[in-house]
C-alpha atoms as a PDB file:
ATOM      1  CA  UNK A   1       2.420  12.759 -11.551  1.00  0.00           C
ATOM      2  CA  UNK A   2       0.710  10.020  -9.102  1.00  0.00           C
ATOM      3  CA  UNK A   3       1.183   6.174  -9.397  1.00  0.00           C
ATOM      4  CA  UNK A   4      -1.598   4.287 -10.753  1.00  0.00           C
ATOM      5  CA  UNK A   5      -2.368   0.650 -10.550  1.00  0.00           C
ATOM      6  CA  UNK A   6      -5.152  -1.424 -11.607  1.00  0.00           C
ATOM      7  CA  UNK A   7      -6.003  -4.709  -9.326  1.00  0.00           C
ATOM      8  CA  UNK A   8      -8.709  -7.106  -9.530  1.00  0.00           C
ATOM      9  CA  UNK A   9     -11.034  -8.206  -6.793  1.00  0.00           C
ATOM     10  CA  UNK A  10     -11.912 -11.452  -6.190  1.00  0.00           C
ATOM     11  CA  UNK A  11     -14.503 -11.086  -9.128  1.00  0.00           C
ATOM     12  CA  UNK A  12     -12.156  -9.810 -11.678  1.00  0.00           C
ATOM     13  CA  UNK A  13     -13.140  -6.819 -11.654  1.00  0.00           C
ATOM     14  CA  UNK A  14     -10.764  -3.562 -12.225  1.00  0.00           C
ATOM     15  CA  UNK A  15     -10.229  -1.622  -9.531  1.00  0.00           C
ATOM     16  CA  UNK A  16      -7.755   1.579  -9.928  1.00  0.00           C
ATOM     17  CA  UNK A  17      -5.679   2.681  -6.796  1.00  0.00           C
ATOM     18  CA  UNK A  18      -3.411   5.509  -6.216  1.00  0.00           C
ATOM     19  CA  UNK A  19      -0.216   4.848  -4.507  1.00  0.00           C
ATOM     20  CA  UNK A  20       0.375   7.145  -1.664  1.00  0.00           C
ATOM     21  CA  UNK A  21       3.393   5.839  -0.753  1.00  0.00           C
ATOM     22  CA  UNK A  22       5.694   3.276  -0.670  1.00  0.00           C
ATOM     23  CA  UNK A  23       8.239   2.807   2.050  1.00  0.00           C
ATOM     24  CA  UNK A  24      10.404   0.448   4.550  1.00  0.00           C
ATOM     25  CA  UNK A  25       9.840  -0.492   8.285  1.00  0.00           C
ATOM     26  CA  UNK A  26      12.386  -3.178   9.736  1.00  0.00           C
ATOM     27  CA  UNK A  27      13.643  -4.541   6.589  1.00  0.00           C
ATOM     28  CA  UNK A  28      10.048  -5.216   4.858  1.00  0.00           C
ATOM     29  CA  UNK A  29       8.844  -2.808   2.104  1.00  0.00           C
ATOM     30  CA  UNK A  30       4.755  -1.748   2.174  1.00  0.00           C
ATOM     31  CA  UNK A  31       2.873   0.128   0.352  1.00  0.00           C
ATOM     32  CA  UNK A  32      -0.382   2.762   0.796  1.00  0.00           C
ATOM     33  CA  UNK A  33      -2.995   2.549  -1.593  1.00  0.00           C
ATOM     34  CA  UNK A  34      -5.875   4.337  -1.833  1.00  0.00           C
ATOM     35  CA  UNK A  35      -8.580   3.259  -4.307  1.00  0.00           C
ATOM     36  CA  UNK A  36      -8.616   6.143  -7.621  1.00  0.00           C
ATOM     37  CA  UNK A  37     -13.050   6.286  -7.738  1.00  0.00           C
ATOM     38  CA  UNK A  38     -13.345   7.278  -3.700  1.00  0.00           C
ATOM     39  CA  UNK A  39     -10.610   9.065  -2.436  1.00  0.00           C
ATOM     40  CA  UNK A  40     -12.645   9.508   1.101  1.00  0.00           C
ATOM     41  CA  UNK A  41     -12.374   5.731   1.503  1.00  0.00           C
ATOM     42  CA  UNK A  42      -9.411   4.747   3.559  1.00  0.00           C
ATOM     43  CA  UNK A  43      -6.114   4.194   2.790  1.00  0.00           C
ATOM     44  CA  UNK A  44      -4.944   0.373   2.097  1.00  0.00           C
ATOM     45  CA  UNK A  45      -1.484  -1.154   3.503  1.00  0.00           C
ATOM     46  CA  UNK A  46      -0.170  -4.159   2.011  1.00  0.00           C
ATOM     47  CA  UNK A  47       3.499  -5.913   2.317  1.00  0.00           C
ATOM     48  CA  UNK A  48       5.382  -5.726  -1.033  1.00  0.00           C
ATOM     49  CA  UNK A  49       6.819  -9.329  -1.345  1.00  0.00           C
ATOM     50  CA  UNK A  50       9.520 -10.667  -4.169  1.00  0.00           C
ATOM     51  CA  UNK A  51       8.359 -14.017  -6.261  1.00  0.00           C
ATOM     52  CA  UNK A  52      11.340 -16.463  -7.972  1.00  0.00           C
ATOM     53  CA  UNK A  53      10.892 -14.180 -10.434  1.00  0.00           C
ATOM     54  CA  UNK A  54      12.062 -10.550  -9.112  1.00  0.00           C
ATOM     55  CA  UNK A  55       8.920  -9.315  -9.329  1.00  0.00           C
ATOM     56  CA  UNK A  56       7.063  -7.770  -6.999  1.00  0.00           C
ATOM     57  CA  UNK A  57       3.230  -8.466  -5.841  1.00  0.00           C
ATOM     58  CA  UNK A  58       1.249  -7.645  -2.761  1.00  0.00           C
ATOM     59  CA  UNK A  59      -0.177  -9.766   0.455  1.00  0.00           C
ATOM     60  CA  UNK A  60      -2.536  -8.610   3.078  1.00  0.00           C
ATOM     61  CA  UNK A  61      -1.065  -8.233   6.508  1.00  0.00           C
ATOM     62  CA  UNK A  62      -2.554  -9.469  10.422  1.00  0.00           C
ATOM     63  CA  UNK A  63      -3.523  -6.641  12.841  1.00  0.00           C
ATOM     64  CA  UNK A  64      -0.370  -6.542  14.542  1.00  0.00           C
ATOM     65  CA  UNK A  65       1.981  -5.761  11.439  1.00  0.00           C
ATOM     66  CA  UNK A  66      -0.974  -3.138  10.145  1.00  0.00           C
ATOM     67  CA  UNK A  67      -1.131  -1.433  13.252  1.00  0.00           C
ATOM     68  CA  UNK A  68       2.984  -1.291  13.022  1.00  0.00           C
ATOM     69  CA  UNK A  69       2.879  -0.429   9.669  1.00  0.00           C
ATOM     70  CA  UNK A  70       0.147   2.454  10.155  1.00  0.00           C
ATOM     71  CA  UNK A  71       2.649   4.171  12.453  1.00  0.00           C
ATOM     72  CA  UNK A  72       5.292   4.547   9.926  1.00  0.00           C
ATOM     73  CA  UNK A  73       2.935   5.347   7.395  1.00  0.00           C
ATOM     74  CA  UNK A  74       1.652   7.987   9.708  1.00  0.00           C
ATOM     75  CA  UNK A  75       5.183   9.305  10.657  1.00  0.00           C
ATOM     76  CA  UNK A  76       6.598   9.616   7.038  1.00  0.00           C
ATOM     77  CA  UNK A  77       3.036  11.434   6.197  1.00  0.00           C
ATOM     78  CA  UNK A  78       4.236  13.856   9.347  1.00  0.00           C
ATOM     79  CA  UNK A  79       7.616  14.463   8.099  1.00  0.00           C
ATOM     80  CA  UNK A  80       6.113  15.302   4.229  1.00  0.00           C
ATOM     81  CA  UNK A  81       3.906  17.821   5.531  1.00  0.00           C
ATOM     82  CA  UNK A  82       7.202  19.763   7.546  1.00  0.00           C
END
């Protein structure tokens, strides 16, 4: 079964994304999203961060940390298809 979320642009309006994957790189979690209407679109990275709360939301990264995080994301991709 694949991970759905719903988010909301800055418009409010729904948007659903599958979750491709969710993993670690240097202590920091991320995860891949990749929007549920246009699965030809590309895939989204954001940093999974912890509020006072416990719970988890999502912030946009700079270049740098994507371009790190695309590597991982492309290396664990690697290893699933093996």
């Amino acid at each position: 079964m694949t991970e759905r979320h719903l988010f909301y642009d800055e418009l409010g309006n729904e948007i659903e994304f599958i979750v491709k994957a969710k993993f670690t790189l240097d202590d920091t979690d991320y995860v891949a999203l990749l929007p549920a209407d246009d699965i030809e679109s590309f895939t989204y990275i954001l940093r999974v961060e912890i509020d006072e709360n416990g719970d988890e939301y999502l912030v946009g990264i700079d270049d740098e940390e994507l371009r790190e995080a695309q590597k991982a994301y492309e290396e664990l991709m690697k290893e699933n298809l093996q």
